[in-house]
C-alpha atoms as a PDB file:
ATOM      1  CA  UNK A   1     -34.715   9.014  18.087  1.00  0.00           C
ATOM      2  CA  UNK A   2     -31.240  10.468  16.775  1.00  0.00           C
ATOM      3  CA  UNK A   3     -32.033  11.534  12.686  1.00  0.00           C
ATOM      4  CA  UNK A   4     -28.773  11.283  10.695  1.00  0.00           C
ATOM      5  CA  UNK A   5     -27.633  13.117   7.631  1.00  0.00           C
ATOM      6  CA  UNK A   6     -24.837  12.923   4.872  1.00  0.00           C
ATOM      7  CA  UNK A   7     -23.347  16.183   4.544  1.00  0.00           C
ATOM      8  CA  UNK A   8     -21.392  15.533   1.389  1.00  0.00           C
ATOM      9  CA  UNK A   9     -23.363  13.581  -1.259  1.00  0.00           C
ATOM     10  CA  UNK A  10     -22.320  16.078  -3.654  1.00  0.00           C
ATOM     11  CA  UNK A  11     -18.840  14.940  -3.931  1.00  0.00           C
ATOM     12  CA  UNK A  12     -19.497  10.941  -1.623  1.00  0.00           C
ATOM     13  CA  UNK A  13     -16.845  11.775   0.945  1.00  0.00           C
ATOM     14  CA  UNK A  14     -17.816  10.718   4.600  1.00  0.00           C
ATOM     15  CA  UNK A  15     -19.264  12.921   6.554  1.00  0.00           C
ATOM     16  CA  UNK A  16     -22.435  12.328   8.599  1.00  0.00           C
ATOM     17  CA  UNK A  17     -24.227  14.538  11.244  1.00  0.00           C
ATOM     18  CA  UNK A  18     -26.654  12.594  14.224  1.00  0.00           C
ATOM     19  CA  UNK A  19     -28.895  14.928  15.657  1.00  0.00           C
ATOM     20  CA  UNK A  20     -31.293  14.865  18.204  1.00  0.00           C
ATOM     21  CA  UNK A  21     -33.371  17.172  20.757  1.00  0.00           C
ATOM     22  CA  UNK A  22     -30.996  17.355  22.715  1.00  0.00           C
ATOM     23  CA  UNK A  23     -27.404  16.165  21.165  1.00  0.00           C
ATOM     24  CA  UNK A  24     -25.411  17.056  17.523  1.00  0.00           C
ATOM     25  CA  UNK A  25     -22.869  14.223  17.087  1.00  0.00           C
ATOM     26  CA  UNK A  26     -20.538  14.724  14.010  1.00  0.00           C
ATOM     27  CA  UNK A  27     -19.332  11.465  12.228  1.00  0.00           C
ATOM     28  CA  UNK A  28     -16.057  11.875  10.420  1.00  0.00           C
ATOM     29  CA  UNK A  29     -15.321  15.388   9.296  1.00  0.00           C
ATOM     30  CA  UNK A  30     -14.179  14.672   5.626  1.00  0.00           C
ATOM     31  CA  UNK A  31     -12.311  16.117   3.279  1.00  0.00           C
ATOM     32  CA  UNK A  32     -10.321  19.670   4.026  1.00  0.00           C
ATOM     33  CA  UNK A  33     -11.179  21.012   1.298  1.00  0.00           C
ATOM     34  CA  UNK A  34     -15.244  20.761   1.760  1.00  0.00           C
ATOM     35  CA  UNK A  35     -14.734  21.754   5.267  1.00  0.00           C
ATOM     36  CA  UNK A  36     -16.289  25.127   4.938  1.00  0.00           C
ATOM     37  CA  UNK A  37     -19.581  23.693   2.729  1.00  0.00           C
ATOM     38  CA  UNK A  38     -19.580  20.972   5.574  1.00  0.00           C
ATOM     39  CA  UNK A  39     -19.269  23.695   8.580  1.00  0.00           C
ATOM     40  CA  UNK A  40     -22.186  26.094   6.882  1.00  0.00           C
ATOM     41  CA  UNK A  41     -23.954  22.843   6.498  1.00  0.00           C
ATOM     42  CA  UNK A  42     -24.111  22.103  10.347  1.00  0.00           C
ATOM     43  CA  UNK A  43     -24.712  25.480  11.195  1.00  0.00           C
ATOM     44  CA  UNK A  44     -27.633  25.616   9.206  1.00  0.00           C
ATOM     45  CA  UNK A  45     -29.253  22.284  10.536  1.00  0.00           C
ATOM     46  CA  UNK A  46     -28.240  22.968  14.664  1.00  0.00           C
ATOM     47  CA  UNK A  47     -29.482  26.809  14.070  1.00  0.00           C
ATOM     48  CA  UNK A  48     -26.868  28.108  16.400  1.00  0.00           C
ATOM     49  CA  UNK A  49     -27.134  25.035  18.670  1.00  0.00           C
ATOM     50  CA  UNK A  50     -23.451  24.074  19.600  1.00  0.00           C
ATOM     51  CA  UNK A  51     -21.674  20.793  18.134  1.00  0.00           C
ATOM     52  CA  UNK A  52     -21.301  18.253  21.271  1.00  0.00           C
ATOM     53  CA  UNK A  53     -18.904  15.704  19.792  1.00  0.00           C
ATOM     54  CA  UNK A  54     -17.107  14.197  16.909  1.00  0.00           C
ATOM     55  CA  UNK A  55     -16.445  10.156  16.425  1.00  0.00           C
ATOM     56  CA  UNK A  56     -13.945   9.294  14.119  1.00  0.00           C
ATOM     57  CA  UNK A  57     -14.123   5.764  11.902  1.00  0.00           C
ATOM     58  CA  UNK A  58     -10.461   6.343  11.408  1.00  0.00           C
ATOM     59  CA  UNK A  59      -7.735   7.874  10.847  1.00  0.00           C
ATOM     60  CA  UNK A  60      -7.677   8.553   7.141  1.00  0.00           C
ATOM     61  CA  UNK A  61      -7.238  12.114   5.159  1.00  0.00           C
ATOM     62  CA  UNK A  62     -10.798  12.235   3.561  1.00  0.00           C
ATOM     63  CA  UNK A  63     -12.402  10.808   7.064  1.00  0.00           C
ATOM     64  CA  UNK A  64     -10.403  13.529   9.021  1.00  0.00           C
ATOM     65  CA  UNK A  65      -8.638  16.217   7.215  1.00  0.00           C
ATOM     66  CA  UNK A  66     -11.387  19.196   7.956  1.00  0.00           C
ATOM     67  CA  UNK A  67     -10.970  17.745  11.470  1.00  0.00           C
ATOM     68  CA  UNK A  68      -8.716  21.144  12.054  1.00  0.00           C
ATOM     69  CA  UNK A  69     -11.447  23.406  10.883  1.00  0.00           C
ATOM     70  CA  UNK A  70     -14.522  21.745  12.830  1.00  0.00           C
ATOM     71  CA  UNK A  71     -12.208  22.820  15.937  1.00  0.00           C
ATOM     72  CA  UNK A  72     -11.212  26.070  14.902  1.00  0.00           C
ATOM     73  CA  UNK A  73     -15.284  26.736  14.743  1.00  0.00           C
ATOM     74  CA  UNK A  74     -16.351  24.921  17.579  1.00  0.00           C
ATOM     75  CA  UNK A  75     -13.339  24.762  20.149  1.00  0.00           C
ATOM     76  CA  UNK A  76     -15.239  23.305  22.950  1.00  0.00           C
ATOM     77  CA  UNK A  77     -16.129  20.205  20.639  1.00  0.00           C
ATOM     78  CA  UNK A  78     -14.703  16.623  22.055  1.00  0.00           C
ATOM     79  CA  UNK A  79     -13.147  14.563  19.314  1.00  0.00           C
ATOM     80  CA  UNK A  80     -13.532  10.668  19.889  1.00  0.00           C
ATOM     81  CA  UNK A  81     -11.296   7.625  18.475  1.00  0.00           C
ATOM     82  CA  UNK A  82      -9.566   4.570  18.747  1.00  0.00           C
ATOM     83  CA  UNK A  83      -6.410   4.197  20.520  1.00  0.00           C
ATOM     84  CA  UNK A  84      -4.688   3.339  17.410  1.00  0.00           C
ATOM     85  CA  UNK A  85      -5.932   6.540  15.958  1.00  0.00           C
ATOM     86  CA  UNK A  86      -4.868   8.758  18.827  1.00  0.00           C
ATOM     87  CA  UNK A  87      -0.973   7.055  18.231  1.00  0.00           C
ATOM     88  CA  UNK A  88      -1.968   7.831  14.259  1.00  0.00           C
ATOM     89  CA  UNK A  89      -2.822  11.313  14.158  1.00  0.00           C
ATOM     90  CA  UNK A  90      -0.077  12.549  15.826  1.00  0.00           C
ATOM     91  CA  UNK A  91       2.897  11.727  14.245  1.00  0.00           C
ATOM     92  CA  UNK A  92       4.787  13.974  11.994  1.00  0.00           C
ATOM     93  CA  UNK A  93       4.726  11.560   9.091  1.00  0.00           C
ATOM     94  CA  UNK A  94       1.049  10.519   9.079  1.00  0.00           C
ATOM     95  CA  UNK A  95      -0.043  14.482   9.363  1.00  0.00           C
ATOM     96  CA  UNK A  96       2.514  15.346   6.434  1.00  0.00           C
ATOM     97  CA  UNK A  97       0.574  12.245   4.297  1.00  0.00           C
ATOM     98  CA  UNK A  98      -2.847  14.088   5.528  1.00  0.00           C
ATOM     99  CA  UNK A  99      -1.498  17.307   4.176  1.00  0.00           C
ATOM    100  CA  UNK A 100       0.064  16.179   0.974  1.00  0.00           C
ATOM    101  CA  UNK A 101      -3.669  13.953   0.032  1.00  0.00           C
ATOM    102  CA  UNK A 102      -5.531  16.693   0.567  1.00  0.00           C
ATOM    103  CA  UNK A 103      -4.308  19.419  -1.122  1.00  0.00           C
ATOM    104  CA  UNK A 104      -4.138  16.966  -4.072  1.00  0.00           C
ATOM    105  CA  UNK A 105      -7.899  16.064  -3.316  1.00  0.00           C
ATOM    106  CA  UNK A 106      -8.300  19.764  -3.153  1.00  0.00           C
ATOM    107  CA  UNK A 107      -6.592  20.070  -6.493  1.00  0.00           C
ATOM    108  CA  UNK A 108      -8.705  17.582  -8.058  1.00  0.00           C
ATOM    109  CA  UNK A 109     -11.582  19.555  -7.456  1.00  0.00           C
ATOM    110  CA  UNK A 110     -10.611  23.000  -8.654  1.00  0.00           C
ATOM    111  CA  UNK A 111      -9.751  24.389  -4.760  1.00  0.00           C
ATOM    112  CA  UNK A 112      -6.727  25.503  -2.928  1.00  0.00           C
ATOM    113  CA  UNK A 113      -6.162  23.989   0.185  1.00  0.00           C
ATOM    114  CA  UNK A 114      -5.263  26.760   3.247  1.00  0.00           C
ATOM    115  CA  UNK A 115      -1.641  26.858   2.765  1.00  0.00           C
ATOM    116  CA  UNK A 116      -1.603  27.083   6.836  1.00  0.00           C
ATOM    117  CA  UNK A 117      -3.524  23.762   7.218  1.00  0.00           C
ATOM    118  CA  UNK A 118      -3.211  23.496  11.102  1.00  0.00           C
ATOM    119  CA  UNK A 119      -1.594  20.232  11.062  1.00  0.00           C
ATOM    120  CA  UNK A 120      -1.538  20.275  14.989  1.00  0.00           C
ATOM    121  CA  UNK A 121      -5.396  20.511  15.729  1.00  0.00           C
ATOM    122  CA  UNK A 122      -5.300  16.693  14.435  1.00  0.00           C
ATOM    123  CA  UNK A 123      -5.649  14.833  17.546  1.00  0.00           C
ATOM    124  CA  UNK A 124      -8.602  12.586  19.636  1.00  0.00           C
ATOM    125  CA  UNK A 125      -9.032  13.916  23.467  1.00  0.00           C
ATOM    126  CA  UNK A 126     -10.734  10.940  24.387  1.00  0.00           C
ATOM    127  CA  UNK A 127     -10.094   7.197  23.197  1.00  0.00           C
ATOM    128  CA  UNK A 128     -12.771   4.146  22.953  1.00  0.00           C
ATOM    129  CA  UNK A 129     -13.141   0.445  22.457  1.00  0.00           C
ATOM    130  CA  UNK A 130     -15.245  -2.234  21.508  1.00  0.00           C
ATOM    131  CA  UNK A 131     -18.103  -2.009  23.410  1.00  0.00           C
ATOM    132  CA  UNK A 132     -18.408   1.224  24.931  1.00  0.00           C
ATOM    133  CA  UNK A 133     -21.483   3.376  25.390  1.00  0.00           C
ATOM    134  CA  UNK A 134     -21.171   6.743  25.558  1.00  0.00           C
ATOM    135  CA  UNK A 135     -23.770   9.386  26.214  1.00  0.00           C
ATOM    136  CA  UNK A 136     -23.888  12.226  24.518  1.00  0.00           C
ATOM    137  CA  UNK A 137     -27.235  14.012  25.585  1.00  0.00           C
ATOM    138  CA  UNK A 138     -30.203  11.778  24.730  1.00  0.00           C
ATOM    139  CA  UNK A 139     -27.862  10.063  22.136  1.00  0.00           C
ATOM    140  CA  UNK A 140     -26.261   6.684  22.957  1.00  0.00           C
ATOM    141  CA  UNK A 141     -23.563   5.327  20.350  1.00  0.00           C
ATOM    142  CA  UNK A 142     -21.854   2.362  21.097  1.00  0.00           C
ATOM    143  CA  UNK A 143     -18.596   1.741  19.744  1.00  0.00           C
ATOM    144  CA  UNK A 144     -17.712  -1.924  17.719  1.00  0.00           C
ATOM    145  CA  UNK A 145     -14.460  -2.479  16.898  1.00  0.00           C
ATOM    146  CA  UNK A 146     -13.892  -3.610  13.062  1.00  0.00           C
ATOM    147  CA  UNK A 147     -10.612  -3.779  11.642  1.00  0.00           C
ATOM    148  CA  UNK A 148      -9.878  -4.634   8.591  1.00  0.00           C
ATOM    149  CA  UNK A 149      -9.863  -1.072   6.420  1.00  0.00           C
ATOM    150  CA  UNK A 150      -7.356  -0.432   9.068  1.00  0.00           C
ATOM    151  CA  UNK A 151      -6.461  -1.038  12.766  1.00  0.00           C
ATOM    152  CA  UNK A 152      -7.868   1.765  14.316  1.00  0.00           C
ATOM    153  CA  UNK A 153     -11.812   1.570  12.116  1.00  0.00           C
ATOM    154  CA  UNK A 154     -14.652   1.496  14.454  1.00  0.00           C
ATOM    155  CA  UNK A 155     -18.217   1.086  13.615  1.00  0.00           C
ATOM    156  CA  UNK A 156     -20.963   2.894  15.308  1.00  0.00           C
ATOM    157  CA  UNK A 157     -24.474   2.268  16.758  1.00  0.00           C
ATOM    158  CA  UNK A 158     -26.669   5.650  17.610  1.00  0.00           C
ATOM    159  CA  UNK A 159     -29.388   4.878  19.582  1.00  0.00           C
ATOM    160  CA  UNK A 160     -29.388   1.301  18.792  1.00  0.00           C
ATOM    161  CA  UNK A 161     -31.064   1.448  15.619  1.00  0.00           C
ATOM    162  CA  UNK A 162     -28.585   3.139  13.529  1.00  0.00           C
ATOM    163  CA  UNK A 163     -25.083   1.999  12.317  1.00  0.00           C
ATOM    164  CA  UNK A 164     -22.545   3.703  10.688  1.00  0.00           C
ATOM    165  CA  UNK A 165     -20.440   0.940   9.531  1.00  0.00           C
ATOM    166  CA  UNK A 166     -16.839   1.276   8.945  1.00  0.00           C
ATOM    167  CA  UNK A 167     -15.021   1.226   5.583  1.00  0.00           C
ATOM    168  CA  UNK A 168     -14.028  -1.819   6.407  1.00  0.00           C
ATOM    169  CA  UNK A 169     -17.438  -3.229   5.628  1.00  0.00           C
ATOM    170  CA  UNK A 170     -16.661  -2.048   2.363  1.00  0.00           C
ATOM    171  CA  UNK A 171     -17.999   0.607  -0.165  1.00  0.00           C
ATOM    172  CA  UNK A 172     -20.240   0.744  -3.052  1.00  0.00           C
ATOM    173  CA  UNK A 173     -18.474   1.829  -6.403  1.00  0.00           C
ATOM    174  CA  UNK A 174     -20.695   3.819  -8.987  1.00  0.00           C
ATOM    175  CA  UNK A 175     -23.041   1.496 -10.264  1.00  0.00           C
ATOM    176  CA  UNK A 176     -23.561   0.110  -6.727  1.00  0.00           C
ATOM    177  CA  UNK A 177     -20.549  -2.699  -7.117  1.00  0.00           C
ATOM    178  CA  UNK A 178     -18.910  -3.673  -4.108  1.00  0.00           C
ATOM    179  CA  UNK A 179     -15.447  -2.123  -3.545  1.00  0.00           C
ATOM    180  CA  UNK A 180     -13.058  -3.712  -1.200  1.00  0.00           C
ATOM    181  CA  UNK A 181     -11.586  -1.360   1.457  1.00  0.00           C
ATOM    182  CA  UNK A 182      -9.095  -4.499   3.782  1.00  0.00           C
ATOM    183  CA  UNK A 183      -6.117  -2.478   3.745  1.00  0.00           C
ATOM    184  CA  UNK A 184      -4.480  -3.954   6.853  1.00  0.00           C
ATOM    185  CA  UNK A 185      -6.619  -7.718   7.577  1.00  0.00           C
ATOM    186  CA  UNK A 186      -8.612  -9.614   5.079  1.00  0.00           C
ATOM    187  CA  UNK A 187      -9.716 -12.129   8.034  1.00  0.00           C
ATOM    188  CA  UNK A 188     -10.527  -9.661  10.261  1.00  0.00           C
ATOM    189  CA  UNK A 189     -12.715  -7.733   7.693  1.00  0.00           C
ATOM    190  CA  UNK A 190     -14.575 -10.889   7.524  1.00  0.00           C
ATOM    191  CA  UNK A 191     -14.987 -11.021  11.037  1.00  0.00           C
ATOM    192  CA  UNK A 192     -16.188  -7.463  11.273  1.00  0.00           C
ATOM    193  CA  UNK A 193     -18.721  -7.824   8.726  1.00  0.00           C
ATOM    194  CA  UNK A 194     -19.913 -10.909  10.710  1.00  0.00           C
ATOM    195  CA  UNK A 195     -19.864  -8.973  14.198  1.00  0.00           C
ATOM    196  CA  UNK A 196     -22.097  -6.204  12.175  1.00  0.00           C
ATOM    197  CA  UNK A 197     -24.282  -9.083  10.994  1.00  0.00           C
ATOM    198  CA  UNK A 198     -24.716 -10.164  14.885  1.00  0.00           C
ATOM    199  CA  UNK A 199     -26.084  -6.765  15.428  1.00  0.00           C
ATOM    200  CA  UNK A 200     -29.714  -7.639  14.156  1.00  0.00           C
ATOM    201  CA  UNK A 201     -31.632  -5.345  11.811  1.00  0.00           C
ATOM    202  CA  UNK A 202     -30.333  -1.596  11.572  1.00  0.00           C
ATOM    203  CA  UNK A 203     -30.819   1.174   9.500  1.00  0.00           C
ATOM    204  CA  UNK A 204     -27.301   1.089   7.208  1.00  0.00           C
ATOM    205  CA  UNK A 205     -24.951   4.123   6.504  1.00  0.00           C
ATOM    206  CA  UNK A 206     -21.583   3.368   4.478  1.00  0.00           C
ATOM    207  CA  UNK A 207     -18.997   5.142   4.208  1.00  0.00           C
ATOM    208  CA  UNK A 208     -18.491   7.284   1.042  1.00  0.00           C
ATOM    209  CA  UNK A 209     -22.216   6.182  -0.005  1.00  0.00           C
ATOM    210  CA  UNK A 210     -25.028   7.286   2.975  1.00  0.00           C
ATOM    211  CA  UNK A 211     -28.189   5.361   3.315  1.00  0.00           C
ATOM    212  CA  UNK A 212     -27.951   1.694   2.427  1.00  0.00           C
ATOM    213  CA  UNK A 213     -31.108   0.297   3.612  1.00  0.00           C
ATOM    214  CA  UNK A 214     -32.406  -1.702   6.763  1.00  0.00           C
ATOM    215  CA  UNK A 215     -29.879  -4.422   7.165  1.00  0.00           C
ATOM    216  CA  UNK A 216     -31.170  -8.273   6.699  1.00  0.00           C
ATOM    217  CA  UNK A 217     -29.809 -11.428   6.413  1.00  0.00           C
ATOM    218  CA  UNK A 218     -29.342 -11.611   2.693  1.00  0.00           C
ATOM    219  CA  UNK A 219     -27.431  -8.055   2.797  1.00  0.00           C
ATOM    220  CA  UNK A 220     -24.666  -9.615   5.079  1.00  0.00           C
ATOM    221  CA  UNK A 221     -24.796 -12.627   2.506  1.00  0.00           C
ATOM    222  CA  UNK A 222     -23.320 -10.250  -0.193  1.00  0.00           C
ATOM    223  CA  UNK A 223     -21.292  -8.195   1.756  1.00  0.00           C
ATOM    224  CA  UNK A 224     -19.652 -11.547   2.905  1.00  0.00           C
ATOM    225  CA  UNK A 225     -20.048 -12.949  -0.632  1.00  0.00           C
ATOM    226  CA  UNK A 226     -18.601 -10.101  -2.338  1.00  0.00           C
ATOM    227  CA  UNK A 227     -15.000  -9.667  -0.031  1.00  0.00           C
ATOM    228  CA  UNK A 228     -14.765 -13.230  -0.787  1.00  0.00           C
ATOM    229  CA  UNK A 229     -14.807 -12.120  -4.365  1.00  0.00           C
ATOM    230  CA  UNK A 230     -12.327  -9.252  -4.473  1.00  0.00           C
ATOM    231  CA  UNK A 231     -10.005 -11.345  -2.443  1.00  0.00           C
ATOM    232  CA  UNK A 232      -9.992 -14.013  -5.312  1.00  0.00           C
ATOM    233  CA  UNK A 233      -9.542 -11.510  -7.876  1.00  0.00           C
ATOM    234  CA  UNK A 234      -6.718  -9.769  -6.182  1.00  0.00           C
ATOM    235  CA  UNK A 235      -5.256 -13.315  -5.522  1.00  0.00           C
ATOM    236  CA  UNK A 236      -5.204 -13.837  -9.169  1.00  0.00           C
ATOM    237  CA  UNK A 237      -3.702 -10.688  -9.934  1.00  0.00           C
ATOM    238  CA  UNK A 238      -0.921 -11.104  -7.675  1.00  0.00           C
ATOM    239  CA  UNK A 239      -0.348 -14.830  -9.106  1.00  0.00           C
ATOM    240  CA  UNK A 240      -0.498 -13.378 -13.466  1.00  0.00           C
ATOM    241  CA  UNK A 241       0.653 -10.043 -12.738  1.00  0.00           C
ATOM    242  CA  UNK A 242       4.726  -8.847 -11.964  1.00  0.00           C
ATOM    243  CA  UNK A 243       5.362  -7.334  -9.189  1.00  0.00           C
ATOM    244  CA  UNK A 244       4.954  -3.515  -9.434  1.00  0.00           C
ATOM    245  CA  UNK A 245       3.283  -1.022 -11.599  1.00  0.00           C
ATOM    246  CA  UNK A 246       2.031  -4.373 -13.808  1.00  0.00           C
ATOM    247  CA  UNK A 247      -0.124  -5.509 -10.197  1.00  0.00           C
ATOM    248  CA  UNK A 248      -0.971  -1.784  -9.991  1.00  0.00           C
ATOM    249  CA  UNK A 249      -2.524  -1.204 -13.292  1.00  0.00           C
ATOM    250  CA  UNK A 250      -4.220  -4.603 -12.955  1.00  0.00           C
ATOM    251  CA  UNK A 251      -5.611  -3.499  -9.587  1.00  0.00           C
ATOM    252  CA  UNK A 252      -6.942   0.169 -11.229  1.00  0.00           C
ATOM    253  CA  UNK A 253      -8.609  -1.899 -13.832  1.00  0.00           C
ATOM    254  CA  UNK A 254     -10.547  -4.452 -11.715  1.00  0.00           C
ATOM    255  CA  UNK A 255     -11.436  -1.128  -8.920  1.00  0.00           C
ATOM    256  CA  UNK A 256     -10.464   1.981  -9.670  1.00  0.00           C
ATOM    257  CA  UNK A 257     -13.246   4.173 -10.584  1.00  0.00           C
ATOM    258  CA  UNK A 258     -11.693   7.552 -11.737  1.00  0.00           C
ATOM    259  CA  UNK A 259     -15.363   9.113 -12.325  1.00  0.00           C
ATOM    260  CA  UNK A 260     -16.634   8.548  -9.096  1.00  0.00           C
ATOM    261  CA  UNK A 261     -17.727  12.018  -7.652  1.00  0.00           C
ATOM    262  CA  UNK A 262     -14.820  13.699  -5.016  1.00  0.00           C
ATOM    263  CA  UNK A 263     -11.946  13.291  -7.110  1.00  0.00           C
ATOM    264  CA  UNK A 264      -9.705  11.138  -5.246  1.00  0.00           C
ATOM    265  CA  UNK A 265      -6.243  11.156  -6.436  1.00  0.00           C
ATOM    266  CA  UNK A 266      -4.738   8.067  -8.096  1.00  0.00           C
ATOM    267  CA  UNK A 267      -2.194   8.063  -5.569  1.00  0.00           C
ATOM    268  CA  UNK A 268      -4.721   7.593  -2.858  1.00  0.00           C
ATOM    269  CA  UNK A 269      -6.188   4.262  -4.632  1.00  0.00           C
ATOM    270  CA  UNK A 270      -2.247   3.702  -5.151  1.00  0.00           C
ATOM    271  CA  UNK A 271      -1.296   3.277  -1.795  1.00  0.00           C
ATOM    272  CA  UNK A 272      -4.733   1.579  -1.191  1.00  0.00           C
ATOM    273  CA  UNK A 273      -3.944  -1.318  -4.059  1.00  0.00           C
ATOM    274  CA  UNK A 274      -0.599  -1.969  -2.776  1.00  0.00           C
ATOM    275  CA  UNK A 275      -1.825  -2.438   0.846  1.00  0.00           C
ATOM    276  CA  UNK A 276      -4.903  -5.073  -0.482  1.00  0.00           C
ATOM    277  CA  UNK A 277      -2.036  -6.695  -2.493  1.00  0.00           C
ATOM    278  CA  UNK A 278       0.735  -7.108   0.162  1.00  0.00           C
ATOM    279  CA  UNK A 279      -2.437  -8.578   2.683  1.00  0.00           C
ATOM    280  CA  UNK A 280      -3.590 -11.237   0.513  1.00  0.00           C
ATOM    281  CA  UNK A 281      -0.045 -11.849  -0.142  1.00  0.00           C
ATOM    282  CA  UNK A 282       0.902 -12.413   3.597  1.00  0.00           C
ATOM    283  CA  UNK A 283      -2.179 -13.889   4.288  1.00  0.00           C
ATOM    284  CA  UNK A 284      -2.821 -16.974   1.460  1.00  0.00           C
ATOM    285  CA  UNK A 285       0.944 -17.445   0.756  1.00  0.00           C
ATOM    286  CA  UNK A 286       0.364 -20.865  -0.331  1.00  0.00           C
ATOM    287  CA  UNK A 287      -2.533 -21.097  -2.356  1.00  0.00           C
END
């Protein structure tokens, strides 16, 4: 059986590394600016054992932005993604927003970004959908779509006891609140967390957190109970607040949690708030 590992606790970002006897699956390469800790890291664990694969959740800068770097050191290495994420990662705007979040991230934290950041080694060779099983070795991940954080997030099952749930599921702040993540789909976050819940008992991984626990009927209760939650409160925001930087602020107050370890920038949770704000909006215009 495939043993997983966060590579980043230090700072929470999302970065996870399956390995087996016979496979070394990278999760998500994280944040640019941790990509050499995060390379040394994986060196140290395969001991000169090559890197097989990499499966992104999505498309986002602190999910992908050492992506150039993991290929730089292992060029052989096959990335994996959605479809959306392929049509993502390689437009001109979407790599400029990947460079201009990270080398504030990297700010944030006392480092320089590489002022050469190979924007052009951000691509997926090979795309996936719901459903598929791919072999990587003795490893088996199967893919399940789950929309919601954004239209290209994908869950994963290794082995079919793991799952590495994406952000859509949601995240846990710094006191072990749950912290929305449905930037794009509020229903079909709720539908993703109930396709997870179909899955029967795994061992959980979130995003930005690690370990979570063997999953059980009462732990889908409050994952589903708490987005029902956050979408009230951010329904009431949008009905008190104006418009603006007055929804903003109120968003930062109810989730924001500027403490939490990896210094992500406001502008990051910015962009984040407005999307939550303009899906409830569009979604329960009449309430």
């Amino acid at each position: 059986m495939s043993e997983m590992i966060f590579l980043n606790p230090e700072v929470r970002g999302s970065c996870y590394l399956a390995k087996s006897e016979k496979a070394a699956v990278l999760f998500d390469p994280g944040m640019a600016y941790y990509a050499d800790i995060t390379i040394e890291k994986i060196k140290k664990l395969l001991d000169n054992r090559p890197l097989d694969a990499v499966f992104l959740t999505h498309s986002h800068y602190d999910h992908v932005g050492a992506l150039p770097y993991i290929r730089r050191c292992w060029p052989e290495v096959k990335v994996y993604g959605a479809d959306y994420a392929r049509k993502v990662l390689v437009k001109p705007a979407a790599r400029e927003t990947i460079l201009d979040l990270s080398r504030e991230a990297a700010e944030n934290n006392g480092r320089i970004l590489d002022p050469s950041y190979p924007s052009e080694l951000l691509f997926v060779d090979e795309t996936v959908k719901d459903g598929d099983e791919i072999e990587i070795g003795d490893m088996t991940i199967k893919v399940i779509e789950s929309v919601g954080h954004t239209r290209c997030s994908l869950s994963f099952v290794i082995d079919d006891t793991i799952l590495l749930a994406a952000e859509t599921i949601g995240t846990l702040g710094v006191q072990g609140e749950y912290m929305p993540q449905f930037l794009v789909d509020y229903g079909k976050t709720l539908e993703s967390i109930r396709k997870c819940r179909k899955l029967g008992e795994k061992q959980l991984w979130l995003s930005h957190h690690g370990a979570a626990g063997q999953t059980s009927e009462e732990m889908w209760q409050w994952f589903e109970d708490e987005l029902i939650k956050s979408k009230d409160i951010i329904f009431n925001i949008i009905r008190e607040y104006a418009a603006g930087e007055d929804q903003l602020e109120a968003m930062a107050k109810a989730f924001w949690r500027p403490k939490r370890k990896g210094g992500w920038p406001r502008p990051a949770f910015d962009l984040n708030a407005q999307a939550m704000l303009r899906t409830i909006a569009r979604e329960f215009p009449c309430q």
